[in-house]
Protein backbone atom coordinates (compact mmCIF):
# COMPACT_ATOMS: atom_id res chain seq x y z
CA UNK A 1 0.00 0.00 0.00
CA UNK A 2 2.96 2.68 0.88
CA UNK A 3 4.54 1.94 -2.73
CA UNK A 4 1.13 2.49 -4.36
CA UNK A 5 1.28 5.97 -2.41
CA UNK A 6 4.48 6.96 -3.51
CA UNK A 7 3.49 6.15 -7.13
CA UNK A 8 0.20 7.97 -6.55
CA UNK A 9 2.54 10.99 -5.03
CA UNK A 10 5.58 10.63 -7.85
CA UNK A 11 2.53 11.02 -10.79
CA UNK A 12 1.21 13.77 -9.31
CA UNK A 13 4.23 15.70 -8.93
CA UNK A 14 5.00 15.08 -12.72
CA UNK A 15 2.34 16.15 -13.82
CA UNK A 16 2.69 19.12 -11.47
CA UNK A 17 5.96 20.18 -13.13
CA UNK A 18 4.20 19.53 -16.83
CA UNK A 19 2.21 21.82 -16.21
CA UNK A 20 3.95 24.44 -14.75
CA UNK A 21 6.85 23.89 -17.50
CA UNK A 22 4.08 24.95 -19.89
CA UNK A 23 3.07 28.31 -18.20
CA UNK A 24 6.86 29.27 -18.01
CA UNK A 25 6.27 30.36 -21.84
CA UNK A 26 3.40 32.71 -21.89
CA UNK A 27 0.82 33.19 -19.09
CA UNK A 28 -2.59 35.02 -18.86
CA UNK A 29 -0.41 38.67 -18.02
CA UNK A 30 -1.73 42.30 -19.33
CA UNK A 31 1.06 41.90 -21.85
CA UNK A 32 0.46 37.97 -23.30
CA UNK A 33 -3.63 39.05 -23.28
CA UNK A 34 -2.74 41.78 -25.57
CA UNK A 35 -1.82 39.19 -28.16
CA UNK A 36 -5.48 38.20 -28.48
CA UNK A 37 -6.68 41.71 -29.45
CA UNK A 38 -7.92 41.61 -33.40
CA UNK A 39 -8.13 38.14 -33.54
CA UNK A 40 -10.63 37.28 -36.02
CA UNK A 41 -11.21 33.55 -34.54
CA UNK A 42 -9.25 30.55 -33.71
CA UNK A 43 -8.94 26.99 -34.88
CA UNK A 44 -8.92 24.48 -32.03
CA UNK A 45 -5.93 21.48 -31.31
CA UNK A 46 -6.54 19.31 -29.00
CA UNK A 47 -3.50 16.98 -28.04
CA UNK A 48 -3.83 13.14 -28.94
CA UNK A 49 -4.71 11.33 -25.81
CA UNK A 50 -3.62 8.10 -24.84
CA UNK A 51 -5.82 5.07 -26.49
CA UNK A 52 -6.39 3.54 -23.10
CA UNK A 53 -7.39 7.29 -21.85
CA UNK A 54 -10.06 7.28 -24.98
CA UNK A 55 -11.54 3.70 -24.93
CA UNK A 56 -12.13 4.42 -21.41
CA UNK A 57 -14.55 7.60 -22.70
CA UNK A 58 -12.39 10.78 -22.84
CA UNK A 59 -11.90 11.40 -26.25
CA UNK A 60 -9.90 13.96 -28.31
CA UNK A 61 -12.21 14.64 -31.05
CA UNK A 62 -15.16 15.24 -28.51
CA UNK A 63 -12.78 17.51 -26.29
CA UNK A 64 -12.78 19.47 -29.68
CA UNK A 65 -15.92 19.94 -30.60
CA UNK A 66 -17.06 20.88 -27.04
CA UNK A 67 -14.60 23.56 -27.25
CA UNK A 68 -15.46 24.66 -30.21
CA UNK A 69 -19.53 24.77 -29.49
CA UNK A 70 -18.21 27.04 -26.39
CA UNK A 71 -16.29 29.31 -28.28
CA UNK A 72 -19.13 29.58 -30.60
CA UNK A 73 -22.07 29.93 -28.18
CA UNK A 74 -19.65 33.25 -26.88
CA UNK A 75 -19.76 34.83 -30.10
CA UNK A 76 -15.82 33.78 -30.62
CA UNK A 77 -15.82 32.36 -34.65
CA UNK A 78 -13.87 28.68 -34.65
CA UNK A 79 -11.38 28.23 -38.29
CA UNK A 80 -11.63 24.66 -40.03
CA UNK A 81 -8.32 23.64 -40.80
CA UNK A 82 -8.39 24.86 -44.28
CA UNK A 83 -9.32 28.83 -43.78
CA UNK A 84 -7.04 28.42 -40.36
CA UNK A 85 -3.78 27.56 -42.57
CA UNK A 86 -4.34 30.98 -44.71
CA UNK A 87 -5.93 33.73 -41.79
CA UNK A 88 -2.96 35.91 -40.64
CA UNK A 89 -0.93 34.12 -37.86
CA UNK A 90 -2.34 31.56 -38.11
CA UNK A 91 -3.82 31.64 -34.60
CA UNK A 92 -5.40 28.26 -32.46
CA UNK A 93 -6.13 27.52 -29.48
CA UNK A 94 -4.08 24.38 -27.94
CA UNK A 95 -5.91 22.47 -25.41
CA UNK A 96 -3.43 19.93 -23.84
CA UNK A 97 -5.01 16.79 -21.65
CA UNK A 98 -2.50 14.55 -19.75
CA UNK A 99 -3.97 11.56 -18.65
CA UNK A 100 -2.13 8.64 -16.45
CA UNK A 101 -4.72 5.59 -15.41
CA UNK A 102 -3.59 3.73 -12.38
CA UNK A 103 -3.91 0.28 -12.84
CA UNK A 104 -4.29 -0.45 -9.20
CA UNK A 105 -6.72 2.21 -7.83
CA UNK A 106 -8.69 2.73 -11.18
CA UNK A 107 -7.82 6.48 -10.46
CA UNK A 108 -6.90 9.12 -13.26
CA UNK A 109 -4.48 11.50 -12.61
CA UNK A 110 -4.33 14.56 -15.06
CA UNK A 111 -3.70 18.43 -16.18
CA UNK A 112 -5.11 20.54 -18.63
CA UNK A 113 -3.15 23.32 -20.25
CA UNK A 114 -5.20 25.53 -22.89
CA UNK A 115 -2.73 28.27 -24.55
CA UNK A 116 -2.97 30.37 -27.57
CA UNK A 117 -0.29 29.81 -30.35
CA UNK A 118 0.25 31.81 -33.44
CA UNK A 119 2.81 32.66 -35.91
CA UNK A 120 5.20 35.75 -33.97
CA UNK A 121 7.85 37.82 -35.53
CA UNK A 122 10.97 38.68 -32.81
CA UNK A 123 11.92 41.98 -32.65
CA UNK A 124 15.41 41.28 -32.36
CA UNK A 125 15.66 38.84 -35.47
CA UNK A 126 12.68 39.47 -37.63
CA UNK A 127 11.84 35.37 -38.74
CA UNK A 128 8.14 34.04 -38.07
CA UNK A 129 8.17 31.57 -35.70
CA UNK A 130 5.40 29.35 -36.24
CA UNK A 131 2.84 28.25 -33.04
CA UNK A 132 4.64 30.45 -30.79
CA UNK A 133 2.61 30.77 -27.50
CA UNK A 134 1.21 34.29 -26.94
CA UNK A 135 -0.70 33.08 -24.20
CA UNK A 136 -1.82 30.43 -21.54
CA UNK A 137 -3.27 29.03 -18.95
CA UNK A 138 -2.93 25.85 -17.04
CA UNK A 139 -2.14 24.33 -14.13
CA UNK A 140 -5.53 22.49 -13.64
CA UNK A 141 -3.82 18.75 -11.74
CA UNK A 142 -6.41 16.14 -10.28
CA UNK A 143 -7.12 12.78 -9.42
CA UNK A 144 -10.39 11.74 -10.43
CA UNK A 145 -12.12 8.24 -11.30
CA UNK A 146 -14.90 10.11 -13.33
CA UNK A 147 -13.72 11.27 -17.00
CA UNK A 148 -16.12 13.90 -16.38
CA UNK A 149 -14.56 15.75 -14.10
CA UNK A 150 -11.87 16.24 -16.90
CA UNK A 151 -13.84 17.47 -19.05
CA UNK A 152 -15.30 19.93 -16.86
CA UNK A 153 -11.90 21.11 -15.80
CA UNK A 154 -11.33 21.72 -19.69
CA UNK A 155 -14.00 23.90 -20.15
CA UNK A 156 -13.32 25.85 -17.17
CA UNK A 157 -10.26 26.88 -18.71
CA UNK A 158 -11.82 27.50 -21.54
CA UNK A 159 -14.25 29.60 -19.91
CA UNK A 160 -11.06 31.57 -18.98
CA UNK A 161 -10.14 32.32 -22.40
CA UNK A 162 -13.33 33.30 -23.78
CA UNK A 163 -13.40 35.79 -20.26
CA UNK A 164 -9.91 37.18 -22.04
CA UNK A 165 -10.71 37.27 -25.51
CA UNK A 166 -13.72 39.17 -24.63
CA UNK A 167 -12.32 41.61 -22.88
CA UNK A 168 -9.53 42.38 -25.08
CA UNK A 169 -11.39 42.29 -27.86
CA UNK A 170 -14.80 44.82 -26.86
């Protein structure tokens, strides 16, 4: 049982430093907001998750389209693919999921990062560098045995973004 605790424990603290690895490149700041104003909308990634992760019910390709109905529903317009390759910067919103099952306990431990990546121009050397994060959020960790409860942390974060976008972009 105290191995099963220190896995439990070594996880969690993993996925801990995931996710605050991730914030170290852009965060939700007055400055990284700023790099939502004009956008015109936003095509939405979601990160592949595990097969295990998605037989079990949490799948990638519903993730998407649940982000993209909220985005919609706040008045925020969602790119296919195709008009997302030629709109200027190229702008979409990355929603990350990490998902570890524990065999023993039946448990899921996980952390959701959503950022905003789009092409960016350095000052300092002129060259677009492509999916550069202008902004993020993240840090949502949890143990959970109901998929569910993943999904609702998702959305919550995506509540946060639509909260920005709005505001930068009234």
């Amino acid at each position: 049982m105290k191995d099963k605790k220190q896995w439990n424990l070594l996880i969690a603290i993993f996925l801990c430093q995931l996710s605050m690895a991730s914030s170290l490149f852009a965060s939700n700041t007055n400055i990284s907001r700023l790099s939502l104003r004009g956008l015109k909308g936003v095509y939405v990634k979601v990160e592949k998750i595990a097969p295990e992760i998605e037989r079990d019910g949490l799948k990638g390709n519903r993730i998407r389209k649940d982000v993209e109905l909220k985005l919609r529903k706040a008045g925020i317009k969602t790119l296919s693919r195709d008009k997302w390759l030629i709109v200027t910067g190229s702008p979409y919103l990355y929603v990350n999921v990490n998902v570890v099952k524990l065999r023993a306990s039946k448990e899921y431990i996980y952390s959701v990062n959503i950022a905003l990546r789009q092409n960016a121009y350095p000052v300092r050397n002129p060259i677009e560098v492509i999916g550069a994060t202008t902004w993020s959020i993240g840090g949502i960790v949890g143990i959970t045995y109901n998929l569910d409860k993943i999904k609702v942390s998702v959305i919550s974060q995506v509540d946060r973004f639509i909260k920005t976008y709005l505001a930068i972009n009234r």
